[in-house]
PDB file of N, CA and C in Angstrom:
ATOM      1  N   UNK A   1     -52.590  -2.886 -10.283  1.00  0.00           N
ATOM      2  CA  UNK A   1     -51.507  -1.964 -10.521  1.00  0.00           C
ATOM      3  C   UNK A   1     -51.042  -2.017 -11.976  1.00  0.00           C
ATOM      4  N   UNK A   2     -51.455  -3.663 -12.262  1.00  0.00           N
ATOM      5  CA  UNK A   2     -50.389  -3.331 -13.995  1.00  0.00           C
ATOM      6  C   UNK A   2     -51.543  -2.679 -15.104  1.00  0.00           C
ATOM      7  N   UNK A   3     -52.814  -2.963 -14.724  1.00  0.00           N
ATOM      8  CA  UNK A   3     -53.887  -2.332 -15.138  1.00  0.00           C
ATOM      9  C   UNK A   3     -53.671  -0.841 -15.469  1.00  0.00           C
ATOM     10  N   UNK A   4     -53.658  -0.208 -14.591  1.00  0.00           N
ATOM     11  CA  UNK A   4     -53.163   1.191 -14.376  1.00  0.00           C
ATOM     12  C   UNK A   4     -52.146   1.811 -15.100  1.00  0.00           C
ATOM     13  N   UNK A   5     -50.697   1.117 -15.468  1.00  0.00           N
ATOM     14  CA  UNK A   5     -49.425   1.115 -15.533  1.00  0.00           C
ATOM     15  C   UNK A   5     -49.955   1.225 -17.563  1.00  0.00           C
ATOM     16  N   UNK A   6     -50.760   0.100 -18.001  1.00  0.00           N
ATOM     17  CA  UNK A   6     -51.113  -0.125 -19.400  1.00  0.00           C
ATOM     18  C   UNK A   6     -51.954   0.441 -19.393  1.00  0.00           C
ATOM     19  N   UNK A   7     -52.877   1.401 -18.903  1.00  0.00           N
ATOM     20  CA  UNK A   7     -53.918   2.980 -19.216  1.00  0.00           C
ATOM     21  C   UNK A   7     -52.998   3.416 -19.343  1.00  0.00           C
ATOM     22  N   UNK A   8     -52.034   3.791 -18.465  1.00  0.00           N
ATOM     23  CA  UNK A   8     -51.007   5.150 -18.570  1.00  0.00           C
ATOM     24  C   UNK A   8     -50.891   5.327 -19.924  1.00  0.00           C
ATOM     25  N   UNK A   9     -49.517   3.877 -20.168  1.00  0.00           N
ATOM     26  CA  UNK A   9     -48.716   3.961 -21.695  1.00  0.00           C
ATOM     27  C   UNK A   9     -49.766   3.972 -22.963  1.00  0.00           C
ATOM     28  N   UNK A  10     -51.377   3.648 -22.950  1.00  0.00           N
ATOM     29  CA  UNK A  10     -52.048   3.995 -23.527  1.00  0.00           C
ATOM     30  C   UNK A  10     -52.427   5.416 -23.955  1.00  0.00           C
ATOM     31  N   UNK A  11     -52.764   5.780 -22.605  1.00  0.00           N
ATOM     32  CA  UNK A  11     -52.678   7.372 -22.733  1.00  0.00           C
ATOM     33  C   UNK A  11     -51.662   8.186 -23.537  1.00  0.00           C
ATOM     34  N   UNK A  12     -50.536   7.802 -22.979  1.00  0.00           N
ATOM     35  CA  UNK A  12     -49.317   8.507 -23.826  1.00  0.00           C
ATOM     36  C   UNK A  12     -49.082   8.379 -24.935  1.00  0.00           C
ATOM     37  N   UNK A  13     -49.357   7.211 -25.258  1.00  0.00           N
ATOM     38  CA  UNK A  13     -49.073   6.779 -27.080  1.00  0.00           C
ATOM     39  C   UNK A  13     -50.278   7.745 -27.682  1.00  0.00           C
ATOM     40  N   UNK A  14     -51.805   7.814 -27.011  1.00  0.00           N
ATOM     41  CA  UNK A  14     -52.340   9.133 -27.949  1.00  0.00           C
ATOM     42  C   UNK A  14     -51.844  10.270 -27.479  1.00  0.00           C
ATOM     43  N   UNK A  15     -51.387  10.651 -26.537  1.00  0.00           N
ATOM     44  CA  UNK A  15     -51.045  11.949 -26.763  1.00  0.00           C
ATOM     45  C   UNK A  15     -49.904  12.163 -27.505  1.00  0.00           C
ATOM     46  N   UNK A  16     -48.875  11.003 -27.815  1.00  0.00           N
ATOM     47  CA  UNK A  16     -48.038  10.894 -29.031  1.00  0.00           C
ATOM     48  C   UNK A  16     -48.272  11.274 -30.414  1.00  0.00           C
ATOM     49  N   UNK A  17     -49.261  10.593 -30.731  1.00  0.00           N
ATOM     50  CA  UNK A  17     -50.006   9.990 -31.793  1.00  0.00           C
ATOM     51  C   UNK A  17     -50.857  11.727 -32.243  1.00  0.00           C
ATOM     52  N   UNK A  18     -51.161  12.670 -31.197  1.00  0.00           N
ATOM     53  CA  UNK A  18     -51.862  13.846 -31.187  1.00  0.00           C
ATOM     54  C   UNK A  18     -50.467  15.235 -31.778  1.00  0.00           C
ATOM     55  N   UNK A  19     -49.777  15.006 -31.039  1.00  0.00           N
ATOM     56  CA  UNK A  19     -48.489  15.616 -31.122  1.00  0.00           C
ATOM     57  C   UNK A  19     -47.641  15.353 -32.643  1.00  0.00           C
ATOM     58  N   UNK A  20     -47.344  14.042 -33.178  1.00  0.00           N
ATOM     59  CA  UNK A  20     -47.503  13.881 -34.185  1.00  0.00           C
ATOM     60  C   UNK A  20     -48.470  14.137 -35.360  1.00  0.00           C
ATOM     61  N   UNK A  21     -49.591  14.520 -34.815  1.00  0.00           N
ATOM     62  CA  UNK A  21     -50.438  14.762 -36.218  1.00  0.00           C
ATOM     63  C   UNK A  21     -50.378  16.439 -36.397  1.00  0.00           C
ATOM     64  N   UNK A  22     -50.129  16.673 -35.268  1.00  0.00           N
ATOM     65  CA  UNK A  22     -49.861  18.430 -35.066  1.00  0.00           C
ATOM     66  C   UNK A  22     -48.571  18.702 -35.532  1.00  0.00           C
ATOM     67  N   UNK A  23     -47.784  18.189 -35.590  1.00  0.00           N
ATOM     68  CA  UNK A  23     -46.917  18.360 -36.534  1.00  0.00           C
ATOM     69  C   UNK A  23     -46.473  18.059 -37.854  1.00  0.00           C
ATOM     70  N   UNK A  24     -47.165  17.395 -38.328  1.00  0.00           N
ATOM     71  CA  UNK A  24     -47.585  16.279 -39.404  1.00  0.00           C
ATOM     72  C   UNK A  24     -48.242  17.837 -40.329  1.00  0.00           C
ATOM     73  N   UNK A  25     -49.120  18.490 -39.572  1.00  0.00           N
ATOM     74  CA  UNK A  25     -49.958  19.327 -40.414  1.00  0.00           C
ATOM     75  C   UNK A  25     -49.996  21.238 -40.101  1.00  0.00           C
ATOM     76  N   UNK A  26     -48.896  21.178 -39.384  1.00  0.00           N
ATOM     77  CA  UNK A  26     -48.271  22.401 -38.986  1.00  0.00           C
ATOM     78  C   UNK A  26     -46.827  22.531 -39.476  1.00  0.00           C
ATOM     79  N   UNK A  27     -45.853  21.278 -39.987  1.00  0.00           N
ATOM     80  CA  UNK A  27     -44.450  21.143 -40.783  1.00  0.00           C
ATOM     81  C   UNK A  27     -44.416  22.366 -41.688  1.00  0.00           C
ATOM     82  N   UNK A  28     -43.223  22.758 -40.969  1.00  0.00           N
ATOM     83  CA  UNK A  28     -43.250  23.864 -42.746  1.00  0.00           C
ATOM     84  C   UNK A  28     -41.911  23.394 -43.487  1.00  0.00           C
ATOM     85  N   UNK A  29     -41.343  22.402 -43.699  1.00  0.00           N
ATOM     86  CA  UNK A  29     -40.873  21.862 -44.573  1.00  0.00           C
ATOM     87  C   UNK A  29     -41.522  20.513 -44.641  1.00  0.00           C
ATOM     88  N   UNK A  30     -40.650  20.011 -45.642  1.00  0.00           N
ATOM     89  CA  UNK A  30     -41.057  18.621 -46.227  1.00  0.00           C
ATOM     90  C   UNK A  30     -40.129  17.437 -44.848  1.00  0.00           C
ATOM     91  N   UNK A  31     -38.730  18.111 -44.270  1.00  0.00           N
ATOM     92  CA  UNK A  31     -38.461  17.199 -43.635  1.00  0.00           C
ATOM     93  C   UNK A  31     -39.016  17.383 -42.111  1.00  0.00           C
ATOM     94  N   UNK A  32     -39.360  18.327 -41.655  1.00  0.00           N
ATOM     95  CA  UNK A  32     -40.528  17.852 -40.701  1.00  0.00           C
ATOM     96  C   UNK A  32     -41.222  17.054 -40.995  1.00  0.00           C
ATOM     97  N   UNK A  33     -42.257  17.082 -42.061  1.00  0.00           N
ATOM     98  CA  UNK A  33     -43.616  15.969 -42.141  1.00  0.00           C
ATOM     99  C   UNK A  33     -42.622  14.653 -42.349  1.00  0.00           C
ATOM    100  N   UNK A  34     -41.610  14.604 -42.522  1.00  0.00           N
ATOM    101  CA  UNK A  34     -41.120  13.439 -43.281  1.00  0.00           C
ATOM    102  C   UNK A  34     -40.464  12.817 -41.187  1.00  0.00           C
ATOM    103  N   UNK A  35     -40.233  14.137 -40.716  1.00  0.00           N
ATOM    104  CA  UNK A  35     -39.984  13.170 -38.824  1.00  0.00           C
ATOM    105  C   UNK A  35     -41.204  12.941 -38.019  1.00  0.00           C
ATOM    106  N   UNK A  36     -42.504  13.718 -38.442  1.00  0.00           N
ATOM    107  CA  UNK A  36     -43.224  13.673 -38.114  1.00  0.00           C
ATOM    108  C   UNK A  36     -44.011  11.820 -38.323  1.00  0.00           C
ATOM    109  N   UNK A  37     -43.878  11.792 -39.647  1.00  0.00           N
ATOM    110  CA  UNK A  37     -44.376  10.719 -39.687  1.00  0.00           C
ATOM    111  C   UNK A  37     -43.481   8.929 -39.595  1.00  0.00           C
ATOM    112  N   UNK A  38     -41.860   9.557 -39.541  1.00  0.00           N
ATOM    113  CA  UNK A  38     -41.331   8.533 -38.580  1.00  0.00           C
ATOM    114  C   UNK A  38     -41.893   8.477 -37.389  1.00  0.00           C
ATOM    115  N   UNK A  39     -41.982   9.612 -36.150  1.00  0.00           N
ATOM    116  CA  UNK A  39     -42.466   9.754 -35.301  1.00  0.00           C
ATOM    117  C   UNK A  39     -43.818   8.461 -35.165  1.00  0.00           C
ATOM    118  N   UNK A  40     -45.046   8.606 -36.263  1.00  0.00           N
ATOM    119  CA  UNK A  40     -46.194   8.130 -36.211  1.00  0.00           C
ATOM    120  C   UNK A  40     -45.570   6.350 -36.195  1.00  0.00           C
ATOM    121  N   UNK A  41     -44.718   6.006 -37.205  1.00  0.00           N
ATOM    122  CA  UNK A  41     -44.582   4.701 -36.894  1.00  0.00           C
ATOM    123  C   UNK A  41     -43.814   3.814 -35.685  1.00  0.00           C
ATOM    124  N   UNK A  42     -43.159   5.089 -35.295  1.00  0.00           N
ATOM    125  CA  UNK A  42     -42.810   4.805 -33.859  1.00  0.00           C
ATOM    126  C   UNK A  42     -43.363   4.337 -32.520  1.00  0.00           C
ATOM    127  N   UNK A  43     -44.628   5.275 -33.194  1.00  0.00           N
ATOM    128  CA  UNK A  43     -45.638   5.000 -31.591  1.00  0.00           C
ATOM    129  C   UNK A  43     -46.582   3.854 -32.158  1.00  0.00           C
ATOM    130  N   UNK A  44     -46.932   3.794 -33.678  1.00  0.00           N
ATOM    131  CA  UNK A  44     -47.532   2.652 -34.169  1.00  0.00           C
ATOM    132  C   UNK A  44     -46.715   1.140 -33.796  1.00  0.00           C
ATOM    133  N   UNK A  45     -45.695   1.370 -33.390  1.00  0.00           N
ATOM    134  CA  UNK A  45     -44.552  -0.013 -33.414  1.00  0.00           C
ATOM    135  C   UNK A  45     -45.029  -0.207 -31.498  1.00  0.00           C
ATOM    136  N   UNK A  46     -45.048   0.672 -31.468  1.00  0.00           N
ATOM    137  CA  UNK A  46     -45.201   1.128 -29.279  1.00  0.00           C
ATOM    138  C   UNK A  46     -46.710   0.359 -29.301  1.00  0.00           C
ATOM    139  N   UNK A  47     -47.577   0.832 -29.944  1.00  0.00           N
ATOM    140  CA  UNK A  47     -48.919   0.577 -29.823  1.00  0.00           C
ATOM    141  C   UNK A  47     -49.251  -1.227 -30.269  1.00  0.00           C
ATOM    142  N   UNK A  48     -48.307  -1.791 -31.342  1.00  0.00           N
ATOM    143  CA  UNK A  48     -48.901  -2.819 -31.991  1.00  0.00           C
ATOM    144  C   UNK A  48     -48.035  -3.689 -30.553  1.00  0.00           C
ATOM    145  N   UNK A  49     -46.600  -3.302 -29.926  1.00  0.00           N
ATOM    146  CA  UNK A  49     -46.101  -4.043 -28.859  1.00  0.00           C
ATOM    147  C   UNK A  49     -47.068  -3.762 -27.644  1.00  0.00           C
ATOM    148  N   UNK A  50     -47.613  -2.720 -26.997  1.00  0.00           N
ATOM    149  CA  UNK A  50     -48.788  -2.757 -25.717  1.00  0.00           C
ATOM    150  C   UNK A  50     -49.695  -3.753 -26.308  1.00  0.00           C
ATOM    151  N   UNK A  51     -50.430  -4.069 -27.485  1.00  0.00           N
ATOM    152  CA  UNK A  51     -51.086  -5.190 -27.813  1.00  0.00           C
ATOM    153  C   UNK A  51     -51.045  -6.327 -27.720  1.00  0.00           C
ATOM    154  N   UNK A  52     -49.458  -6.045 -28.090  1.00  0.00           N
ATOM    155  CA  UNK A  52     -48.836  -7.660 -28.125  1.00  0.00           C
ATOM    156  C   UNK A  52     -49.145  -8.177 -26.498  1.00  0.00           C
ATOM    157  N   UNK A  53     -48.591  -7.610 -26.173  1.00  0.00           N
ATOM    158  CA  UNK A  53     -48.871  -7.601 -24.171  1.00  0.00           C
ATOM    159  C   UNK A  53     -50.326  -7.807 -23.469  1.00  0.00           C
ATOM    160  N   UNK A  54     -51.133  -7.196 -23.973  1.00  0.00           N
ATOM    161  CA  UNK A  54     -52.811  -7.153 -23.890  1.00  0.00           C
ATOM    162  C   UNK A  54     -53.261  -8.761 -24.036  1.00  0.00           C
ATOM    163  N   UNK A  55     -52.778  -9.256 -25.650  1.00  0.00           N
ATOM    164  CA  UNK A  55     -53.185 -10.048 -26.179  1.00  0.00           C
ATOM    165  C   UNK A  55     -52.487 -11.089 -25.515  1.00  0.00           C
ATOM    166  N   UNK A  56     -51.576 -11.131 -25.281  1.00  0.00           N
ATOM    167  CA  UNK A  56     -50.405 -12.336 -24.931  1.00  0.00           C
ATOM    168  C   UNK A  56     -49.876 -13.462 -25.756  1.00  0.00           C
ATOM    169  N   UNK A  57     -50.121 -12.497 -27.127  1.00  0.00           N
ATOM    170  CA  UNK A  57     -49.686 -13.096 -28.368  1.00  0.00           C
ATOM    171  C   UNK A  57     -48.485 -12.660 -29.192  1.00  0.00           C
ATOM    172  N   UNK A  58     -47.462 -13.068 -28.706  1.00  0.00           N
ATOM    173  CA  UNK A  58     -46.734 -11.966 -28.896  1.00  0.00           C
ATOM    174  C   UNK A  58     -45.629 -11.977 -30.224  1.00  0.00           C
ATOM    175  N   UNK A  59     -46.469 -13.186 -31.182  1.00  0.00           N
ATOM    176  CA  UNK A  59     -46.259 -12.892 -32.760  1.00  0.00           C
ATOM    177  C   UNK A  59     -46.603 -11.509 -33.600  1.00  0.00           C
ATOM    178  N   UNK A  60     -47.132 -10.628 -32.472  1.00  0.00           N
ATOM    179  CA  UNK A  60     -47.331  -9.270 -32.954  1.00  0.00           C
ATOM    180  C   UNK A  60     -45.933  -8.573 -32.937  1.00  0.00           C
ATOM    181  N   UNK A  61     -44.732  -8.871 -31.967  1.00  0.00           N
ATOM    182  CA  UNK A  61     -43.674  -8.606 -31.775  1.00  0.00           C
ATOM    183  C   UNK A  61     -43.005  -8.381 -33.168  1.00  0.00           C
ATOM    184  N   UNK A  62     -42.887  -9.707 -33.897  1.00  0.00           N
ATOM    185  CA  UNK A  62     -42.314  -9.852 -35.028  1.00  0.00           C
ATOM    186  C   UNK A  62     -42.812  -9.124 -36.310  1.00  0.00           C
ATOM    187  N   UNK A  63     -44.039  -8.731 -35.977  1.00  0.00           N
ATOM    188  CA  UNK A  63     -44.700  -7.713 -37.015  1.00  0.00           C
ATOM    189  C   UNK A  63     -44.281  -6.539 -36.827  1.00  0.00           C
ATOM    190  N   UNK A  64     -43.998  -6.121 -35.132  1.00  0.00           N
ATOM    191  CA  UNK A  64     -43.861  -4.918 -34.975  1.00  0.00           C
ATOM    192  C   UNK A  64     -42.007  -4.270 -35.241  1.00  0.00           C
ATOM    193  N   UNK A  65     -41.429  -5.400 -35.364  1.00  0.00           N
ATOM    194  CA  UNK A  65     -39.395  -5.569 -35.308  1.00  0.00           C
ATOM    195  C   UNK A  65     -39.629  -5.176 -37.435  1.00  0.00           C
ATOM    196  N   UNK A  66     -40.273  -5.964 -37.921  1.00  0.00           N
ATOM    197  CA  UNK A  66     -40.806  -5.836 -39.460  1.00  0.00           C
ATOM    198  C   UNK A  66     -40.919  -4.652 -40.054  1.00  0.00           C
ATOM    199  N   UNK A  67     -41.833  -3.767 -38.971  1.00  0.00           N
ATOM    200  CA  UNK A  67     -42.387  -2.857 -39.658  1.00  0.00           C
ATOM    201  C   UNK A  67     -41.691  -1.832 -39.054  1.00  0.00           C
ATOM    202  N   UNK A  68     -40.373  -1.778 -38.199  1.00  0.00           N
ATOM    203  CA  UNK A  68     -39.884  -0.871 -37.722  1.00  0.00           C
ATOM    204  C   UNK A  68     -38.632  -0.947 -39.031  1.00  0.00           C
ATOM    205  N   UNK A  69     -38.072  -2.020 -39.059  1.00  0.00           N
ATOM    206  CA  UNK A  69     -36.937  -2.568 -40.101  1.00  0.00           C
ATOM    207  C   UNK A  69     -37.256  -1.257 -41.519  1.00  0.00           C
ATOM    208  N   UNK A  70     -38.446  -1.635 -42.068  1.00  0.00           N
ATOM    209  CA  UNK A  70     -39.147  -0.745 -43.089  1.00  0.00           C
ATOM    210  C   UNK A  70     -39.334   0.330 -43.033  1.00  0.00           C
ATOM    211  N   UNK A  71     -39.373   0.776 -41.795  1.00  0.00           N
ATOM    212  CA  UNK A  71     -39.794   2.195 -41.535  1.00  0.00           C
ATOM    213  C   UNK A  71     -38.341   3.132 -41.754  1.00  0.00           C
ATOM    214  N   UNK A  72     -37.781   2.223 -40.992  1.00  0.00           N
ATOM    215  CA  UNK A  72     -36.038   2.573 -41.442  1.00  0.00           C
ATOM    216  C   UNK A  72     -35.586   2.865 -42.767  1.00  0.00           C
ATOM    217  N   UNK A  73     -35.779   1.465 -43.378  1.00  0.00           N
ATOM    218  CA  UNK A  73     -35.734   1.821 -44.640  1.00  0.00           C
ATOM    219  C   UNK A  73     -36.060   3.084 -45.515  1.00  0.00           C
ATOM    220  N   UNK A  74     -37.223   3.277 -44.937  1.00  0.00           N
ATOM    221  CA  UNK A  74     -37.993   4.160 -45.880  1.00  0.00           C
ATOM    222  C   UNK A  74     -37.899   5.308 -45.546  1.00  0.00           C
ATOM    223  N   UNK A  75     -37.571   5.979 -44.085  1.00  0.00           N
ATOM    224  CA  UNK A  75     -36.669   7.213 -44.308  1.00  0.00           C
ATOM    225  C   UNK A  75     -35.227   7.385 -44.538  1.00  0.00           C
ATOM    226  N   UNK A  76     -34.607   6.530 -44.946  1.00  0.00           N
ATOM    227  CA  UNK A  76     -33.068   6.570 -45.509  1.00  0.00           C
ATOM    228  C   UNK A  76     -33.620   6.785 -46.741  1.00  0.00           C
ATOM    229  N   UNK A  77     -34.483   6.201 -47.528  1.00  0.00           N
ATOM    230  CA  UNK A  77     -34.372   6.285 -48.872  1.00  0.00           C
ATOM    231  C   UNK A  77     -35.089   8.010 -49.464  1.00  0.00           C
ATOM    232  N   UNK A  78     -35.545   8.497 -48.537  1.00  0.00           N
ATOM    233  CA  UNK A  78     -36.390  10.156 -48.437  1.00  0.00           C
ATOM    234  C   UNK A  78     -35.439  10.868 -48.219  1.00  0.00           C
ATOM    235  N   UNK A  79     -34.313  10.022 -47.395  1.00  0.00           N
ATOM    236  CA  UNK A  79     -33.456  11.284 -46.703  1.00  0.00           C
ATOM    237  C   UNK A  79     -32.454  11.928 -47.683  1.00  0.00           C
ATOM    238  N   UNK A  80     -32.174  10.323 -48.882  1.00  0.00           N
ATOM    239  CA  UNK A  80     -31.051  10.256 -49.438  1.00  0.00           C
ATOM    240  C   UNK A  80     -31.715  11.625 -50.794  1.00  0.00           C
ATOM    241  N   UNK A  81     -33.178  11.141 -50.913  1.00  0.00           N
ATOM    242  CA  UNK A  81     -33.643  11.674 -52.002  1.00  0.00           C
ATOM    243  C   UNK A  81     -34.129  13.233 -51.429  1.00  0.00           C
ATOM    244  N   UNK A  82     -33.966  13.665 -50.317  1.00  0.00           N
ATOM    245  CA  UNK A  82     -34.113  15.133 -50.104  1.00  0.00           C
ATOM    246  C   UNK A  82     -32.518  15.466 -50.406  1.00  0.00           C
ATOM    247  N   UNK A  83     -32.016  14.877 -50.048  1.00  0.00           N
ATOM    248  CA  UNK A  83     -30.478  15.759 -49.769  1.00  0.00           C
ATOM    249  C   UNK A  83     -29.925  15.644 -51.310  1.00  0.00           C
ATOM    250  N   UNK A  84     -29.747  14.591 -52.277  1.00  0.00           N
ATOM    251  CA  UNK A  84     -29.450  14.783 -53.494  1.00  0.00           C
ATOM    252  C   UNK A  84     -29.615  14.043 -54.518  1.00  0.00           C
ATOM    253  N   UNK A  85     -31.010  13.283 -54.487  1.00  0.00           N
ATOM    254  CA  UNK A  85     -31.815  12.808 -55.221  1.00  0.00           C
ATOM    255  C   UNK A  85     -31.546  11.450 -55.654  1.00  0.00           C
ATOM    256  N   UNK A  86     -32.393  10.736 -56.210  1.00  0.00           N
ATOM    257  CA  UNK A  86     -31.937   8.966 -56.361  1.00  0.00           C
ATOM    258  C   UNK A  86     -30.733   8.679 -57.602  1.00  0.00           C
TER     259      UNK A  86
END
């Protein structure tokens, strides 16, 4: 059953991951591509935690809390610089 349960959320993270690139390259502004590709590290943070789980190593956790922290970062600092520059 948990077999099944981790295909599913596999499944979904690409059809995430599909949905995001379709918007990624259909954006007709700059701040679409710019949610679009929060979007991508979102499901990249989803994907590196189902691993973590797979693997049962779950120092991937702390990579994945890391790279969400940054991801943050880094659209505040786009957001600040779309709306009225650095």
């Amino acid at each position: 059953m948990a077999e099944i349960i981790l295909s599913f959320a596999g499944v979904l993270i690409l059809g995430g991951i599909l949905c995001a690139v379709v918007r990624l390259a259909i954006g007709r502004s700059v701040i679409d591509r710019v949610v679009a590709i929060d979007m991508l590290t979102i499901i990249a943070i989803s994907l590196i935690a189902l691993y973590a789980h797979l693997s049962g190593r779950f120092l991937y956790l702390d990579v994945a809390l890391v790279y969400g922290g940054l991801s943050f970062l880094a659209v505040l600092a786009v957001a600040r610089y779309l709306e009225r520059g650095l």
